[in-house]
C-alpha atoms as a PDB file:
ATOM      1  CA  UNK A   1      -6.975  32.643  25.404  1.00  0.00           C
ATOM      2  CA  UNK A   2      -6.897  33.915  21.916  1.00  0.00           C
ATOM      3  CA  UNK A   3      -4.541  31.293  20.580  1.00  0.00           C
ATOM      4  CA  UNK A   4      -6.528  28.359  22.256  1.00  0.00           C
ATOM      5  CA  UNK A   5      -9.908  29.355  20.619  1.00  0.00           C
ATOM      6  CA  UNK A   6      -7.725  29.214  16.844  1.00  0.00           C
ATOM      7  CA  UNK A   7      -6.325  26.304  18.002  1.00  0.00           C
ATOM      8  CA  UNK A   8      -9.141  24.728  18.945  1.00  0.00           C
ATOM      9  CA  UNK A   9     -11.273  25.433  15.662  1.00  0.00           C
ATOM     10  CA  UNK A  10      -8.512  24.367  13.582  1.00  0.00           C
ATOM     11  CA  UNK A  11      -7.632  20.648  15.370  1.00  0.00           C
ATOM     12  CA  UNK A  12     -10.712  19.332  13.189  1.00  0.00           C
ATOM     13  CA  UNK A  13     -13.298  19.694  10.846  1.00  0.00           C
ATOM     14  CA  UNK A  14     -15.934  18.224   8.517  1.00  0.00           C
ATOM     15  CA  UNK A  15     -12.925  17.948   6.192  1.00  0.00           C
ATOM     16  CA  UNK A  16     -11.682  15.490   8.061  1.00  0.00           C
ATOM     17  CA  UNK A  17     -14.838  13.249   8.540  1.00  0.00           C
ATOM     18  CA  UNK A  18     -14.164   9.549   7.113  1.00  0.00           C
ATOM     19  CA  UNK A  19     -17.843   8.617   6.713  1.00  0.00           C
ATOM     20  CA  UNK A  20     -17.327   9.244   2.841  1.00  0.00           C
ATOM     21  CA  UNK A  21     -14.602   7.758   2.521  1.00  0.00           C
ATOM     22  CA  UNK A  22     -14.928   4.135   0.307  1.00  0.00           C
ATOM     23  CA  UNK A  23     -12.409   1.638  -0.133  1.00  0.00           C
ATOM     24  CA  UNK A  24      -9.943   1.092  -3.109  1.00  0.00           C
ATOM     25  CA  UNK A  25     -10.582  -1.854  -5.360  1.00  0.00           C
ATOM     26  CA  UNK A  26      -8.056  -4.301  -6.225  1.00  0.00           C
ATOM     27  CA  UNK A  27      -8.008  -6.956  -9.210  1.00  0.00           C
ATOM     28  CA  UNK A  28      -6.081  -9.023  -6.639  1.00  0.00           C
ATOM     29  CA  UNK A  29      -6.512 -12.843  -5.698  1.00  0.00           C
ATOM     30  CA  UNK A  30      -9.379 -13.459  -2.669  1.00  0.00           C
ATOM     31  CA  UNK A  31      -8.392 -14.553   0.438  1.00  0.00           C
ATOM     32  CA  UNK A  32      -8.945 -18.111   1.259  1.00  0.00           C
ATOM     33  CA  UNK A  33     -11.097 -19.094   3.712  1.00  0.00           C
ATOM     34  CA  UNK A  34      -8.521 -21.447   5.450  1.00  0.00           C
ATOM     35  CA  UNK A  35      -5.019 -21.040   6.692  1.00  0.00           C
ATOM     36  CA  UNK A  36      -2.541 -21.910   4.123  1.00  0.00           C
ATOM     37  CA  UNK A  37       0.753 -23.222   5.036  1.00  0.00           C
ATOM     38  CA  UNK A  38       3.894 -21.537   4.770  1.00  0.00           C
ATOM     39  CA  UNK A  39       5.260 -22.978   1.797  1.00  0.00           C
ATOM     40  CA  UNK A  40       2.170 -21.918  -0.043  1.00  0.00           C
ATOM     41  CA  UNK A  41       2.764 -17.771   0.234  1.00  0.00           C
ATOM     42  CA  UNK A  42       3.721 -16.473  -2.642  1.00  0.00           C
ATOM     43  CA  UNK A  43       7.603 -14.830  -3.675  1.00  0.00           C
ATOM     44  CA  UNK A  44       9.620 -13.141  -6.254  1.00  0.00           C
ATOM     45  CA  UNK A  45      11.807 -15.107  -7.271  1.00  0.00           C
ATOM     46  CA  UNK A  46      15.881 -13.761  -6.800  1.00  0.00           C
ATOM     47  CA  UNK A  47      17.620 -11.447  -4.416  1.00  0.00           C
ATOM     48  CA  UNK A  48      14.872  -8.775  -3.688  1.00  0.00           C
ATOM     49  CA  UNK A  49      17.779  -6.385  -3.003  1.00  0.00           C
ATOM     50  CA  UNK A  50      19.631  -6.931  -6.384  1.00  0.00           C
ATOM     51  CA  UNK A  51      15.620  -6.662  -8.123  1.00  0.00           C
ATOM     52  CA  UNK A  52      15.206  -3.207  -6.240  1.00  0.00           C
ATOM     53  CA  UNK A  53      18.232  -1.876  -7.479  1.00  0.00           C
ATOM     54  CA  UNK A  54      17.925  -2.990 -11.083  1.00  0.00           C
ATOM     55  CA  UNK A  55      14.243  -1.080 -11.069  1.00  0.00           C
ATOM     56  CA  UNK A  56      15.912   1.650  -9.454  1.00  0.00           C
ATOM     57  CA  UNK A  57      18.097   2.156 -12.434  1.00  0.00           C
ATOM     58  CA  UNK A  58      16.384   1.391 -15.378  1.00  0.00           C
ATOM     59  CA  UNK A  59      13.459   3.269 -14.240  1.00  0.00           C
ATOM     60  CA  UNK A  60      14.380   5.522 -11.452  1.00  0.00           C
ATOM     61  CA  UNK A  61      12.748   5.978  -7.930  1.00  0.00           C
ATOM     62  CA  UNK A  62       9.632   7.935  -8.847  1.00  0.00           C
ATOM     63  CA  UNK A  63       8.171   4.657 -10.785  1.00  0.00           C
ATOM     64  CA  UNK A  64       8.906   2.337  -8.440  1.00  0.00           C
ATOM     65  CA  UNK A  65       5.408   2.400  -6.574  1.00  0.00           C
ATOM     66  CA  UNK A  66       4.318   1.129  -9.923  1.00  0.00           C
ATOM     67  CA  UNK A  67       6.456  -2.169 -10.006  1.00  0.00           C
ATOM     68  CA  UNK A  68       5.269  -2.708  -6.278  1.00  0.00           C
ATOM     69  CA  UNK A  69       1.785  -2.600  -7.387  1.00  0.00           C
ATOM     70  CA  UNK A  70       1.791  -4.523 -10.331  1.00  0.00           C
ATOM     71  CA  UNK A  71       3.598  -7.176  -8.028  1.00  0.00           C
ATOM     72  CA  UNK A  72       0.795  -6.604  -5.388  1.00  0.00           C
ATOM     73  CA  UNK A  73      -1.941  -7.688  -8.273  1.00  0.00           C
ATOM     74  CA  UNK A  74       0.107 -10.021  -9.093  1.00  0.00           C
ATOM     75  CA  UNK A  75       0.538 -12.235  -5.910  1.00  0.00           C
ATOM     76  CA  UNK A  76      -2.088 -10.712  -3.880  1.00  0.00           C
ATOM     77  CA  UNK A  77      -2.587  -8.935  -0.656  1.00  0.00           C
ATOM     78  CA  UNK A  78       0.346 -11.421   1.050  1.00  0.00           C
ATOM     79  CA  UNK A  79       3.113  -9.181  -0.678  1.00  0.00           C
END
């Protein structure tokens, strides 16, 4: 009985409440309003597998995030 009363005042709290919460701004393009076609989505151009592991070794794993987002700004929410 014990252990279900902790339990049950630790599964949530006003911690955990999301009506602060805002949204992250990005510099990246606006949607259009319309449906583009396929040819029209943006790439990188080359083997993404051969790109990855070039990052991975001139800069290591912990920066990587960085090259993803600088590609996300970049091309836009699509990537």
């Amino acid at each position: 009985m014990a252990l279900w009363a902790k339990a049950r005042v630790r599964m949530a709290g006003p911690w955990l409440s999301l009506h602060e919460a805002r949204l992250l701004g990005t510099r990246g393009a606006v949607a259009p309003k319309v449906v583009l076609p396929f040819e029209a989505m943006p790439w990188c151009p080359g083997n993404k597998w051969m790109r990855m592991l070039q990052i991975w070794k001139e800069q290591g794993s912990e920066n990587m995030h960085l090259d993803m987002h600088q590609t996300f700004q970049e091309l836009g929410p699509i990537f």
